[in-house]
N, C-alpha and C. Protein backbone atom coordinates (compact mmCIF):
# COMPACT_ATOMS: atom_id res chain seq x y z
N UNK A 1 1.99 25.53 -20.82
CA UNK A 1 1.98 24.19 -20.31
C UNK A 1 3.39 23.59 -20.33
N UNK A 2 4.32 24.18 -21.66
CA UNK A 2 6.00 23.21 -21.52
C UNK A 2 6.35 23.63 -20.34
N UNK A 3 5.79 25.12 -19.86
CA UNK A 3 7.20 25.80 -18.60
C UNK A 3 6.83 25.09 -17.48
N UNK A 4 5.38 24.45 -17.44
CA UNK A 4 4.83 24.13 -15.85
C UNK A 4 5.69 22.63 -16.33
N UNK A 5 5.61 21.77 -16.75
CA UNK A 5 5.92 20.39 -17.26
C UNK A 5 7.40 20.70 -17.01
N UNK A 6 8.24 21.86 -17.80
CA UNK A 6 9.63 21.80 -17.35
C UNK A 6 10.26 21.68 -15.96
N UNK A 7 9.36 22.87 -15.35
CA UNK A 7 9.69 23.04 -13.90
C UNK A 7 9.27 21.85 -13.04
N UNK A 8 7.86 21.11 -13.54
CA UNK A 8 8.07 19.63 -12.42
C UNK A 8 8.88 18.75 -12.88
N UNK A 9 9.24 19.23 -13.79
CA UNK A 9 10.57 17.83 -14.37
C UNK A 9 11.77 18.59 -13.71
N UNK A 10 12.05 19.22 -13.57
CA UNK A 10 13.51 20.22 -12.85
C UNK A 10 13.32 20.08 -11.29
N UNK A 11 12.08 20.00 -10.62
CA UNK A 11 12.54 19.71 -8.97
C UNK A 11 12.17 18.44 -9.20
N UNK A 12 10.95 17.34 -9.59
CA UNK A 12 11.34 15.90 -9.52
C UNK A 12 12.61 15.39 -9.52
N UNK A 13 13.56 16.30 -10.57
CA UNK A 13 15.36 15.66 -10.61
C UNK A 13 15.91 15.86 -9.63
N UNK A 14 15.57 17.31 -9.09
CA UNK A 14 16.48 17.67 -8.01
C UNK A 14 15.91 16.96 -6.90
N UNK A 15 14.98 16.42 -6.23
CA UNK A 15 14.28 15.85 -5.45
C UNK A 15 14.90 14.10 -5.50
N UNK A 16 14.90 13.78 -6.55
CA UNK A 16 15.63 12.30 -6.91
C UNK A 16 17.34 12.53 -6.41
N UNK A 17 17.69 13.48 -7.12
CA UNK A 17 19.41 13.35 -6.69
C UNK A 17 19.72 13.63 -5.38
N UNK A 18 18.62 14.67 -4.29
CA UNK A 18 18.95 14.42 -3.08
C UNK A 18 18.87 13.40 -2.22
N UNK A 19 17.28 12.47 -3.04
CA UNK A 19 17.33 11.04 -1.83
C UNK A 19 18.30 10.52 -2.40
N UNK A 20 18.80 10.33 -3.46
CA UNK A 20 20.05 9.44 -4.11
C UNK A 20 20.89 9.41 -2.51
N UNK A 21 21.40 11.09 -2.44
CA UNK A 21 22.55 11.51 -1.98
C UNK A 21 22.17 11.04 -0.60
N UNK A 22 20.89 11.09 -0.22
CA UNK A 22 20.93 10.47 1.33
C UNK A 22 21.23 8.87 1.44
N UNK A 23 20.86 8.21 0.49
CA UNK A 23 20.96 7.04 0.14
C UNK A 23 22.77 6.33 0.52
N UNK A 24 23.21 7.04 -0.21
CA UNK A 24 24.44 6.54 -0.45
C UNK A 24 25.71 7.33 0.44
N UNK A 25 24.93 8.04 1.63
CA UNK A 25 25.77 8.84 2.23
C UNK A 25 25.52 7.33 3.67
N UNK A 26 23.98 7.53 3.81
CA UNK A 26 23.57 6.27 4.84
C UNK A 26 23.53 7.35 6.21
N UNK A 27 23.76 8.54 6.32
CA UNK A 27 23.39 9.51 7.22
C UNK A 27 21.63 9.45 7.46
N UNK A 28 21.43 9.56 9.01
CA UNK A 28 19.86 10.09 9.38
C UNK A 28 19.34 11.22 9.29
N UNK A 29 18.27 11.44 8.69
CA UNK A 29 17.97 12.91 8.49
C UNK A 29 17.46 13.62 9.82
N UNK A 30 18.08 15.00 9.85
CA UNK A 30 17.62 16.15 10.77
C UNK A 30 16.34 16.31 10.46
N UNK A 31 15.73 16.01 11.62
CA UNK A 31 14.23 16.50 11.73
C UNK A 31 14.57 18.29 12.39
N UNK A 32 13.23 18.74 12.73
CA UNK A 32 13.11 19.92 13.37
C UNK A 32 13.28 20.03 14.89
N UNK A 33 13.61 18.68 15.23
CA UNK A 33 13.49 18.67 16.95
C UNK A 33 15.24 18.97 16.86
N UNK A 34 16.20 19.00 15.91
CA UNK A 34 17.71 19.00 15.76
C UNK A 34 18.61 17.84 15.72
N UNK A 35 17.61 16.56 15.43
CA UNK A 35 18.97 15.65 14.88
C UNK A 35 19.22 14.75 16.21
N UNK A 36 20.04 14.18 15.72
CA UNK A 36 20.40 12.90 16.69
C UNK A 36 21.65 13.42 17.85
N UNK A 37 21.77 14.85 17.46
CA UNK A 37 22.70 15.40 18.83
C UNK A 37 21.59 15.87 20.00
N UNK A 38 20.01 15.76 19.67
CA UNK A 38 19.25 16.74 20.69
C UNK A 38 18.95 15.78 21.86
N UNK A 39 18.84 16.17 22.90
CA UNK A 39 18.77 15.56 24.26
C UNK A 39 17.21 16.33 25.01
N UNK A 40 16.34 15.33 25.45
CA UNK A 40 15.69 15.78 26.38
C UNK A 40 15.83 16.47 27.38
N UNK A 41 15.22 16.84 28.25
CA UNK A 41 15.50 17.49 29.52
C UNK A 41 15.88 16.10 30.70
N UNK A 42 15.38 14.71 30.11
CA UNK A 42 16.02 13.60 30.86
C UNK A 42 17.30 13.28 30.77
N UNK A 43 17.54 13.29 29.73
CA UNK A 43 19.13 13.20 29.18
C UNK A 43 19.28 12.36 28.33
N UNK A 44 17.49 11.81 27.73
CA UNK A 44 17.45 10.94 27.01
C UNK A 44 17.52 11.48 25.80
N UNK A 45 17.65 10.45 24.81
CA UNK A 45 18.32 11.09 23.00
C UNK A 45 16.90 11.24 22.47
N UNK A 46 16.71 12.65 21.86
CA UNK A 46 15.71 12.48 21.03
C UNK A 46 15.33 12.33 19.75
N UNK A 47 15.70 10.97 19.78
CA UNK A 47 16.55 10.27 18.19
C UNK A 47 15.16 9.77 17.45
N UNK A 48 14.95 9.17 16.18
CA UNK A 48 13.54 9.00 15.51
C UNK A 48 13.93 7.63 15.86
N UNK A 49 13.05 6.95 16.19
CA UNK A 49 13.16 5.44 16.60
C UNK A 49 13.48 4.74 14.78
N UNK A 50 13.18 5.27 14.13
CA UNK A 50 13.29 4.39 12.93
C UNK A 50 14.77 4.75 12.65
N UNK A 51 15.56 5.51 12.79
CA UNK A 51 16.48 5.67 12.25
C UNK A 51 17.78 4.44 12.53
N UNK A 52 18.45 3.70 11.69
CA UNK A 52 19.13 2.39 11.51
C UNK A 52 20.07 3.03 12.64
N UNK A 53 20.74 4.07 12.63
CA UNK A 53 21.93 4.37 13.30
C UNK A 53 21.44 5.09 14.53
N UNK A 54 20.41 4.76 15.08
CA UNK A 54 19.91 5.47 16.07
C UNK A 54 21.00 4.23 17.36
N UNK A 55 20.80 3.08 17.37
CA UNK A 55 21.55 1.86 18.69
C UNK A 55 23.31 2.45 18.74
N UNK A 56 23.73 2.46 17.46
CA UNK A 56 25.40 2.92 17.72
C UNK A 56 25.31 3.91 18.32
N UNK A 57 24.69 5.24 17.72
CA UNK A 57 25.02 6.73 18.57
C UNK A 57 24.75 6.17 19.65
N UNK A 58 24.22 5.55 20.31
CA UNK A 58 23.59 5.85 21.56
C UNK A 58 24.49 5.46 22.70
N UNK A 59 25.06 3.98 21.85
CA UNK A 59 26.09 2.90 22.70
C UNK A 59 27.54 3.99 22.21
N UNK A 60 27.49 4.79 21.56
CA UNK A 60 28.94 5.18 21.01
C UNK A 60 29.05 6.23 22.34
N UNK A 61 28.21 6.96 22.85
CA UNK A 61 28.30 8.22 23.84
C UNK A 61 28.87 7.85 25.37
């Protein structure tokens, strides 16, 4: 029972210090469609509508 209890205490941390790191980086996360560089076949962005920095990329191109 300590090793199962250790090991969810060892990825809960590691799981915490990566949203930290997304947190404080303020980067959008890569989905599987490839991120805020992927383009439709329209030429439209296939960006996650929630993402904060989705209006700059768009106006920045």
């Amino acid at each position: 029972m300590a090793t199962f209890l250790l090991t969810l205490g060892g990825m809960a941390f590691i799981m915490v210090i990566m949203a930290v790191g997304v947190l404080v980086t303020g980067r959008c996360l890569r989905g599987s469609c490839g991120g805020p560089d992927a383009v439709g076949p329209d030429g439209e962005p296939l960006n996650c509508a929630a993402c904060p920095n989705r209006k700059t990329r768009i106006s920045a191109s």
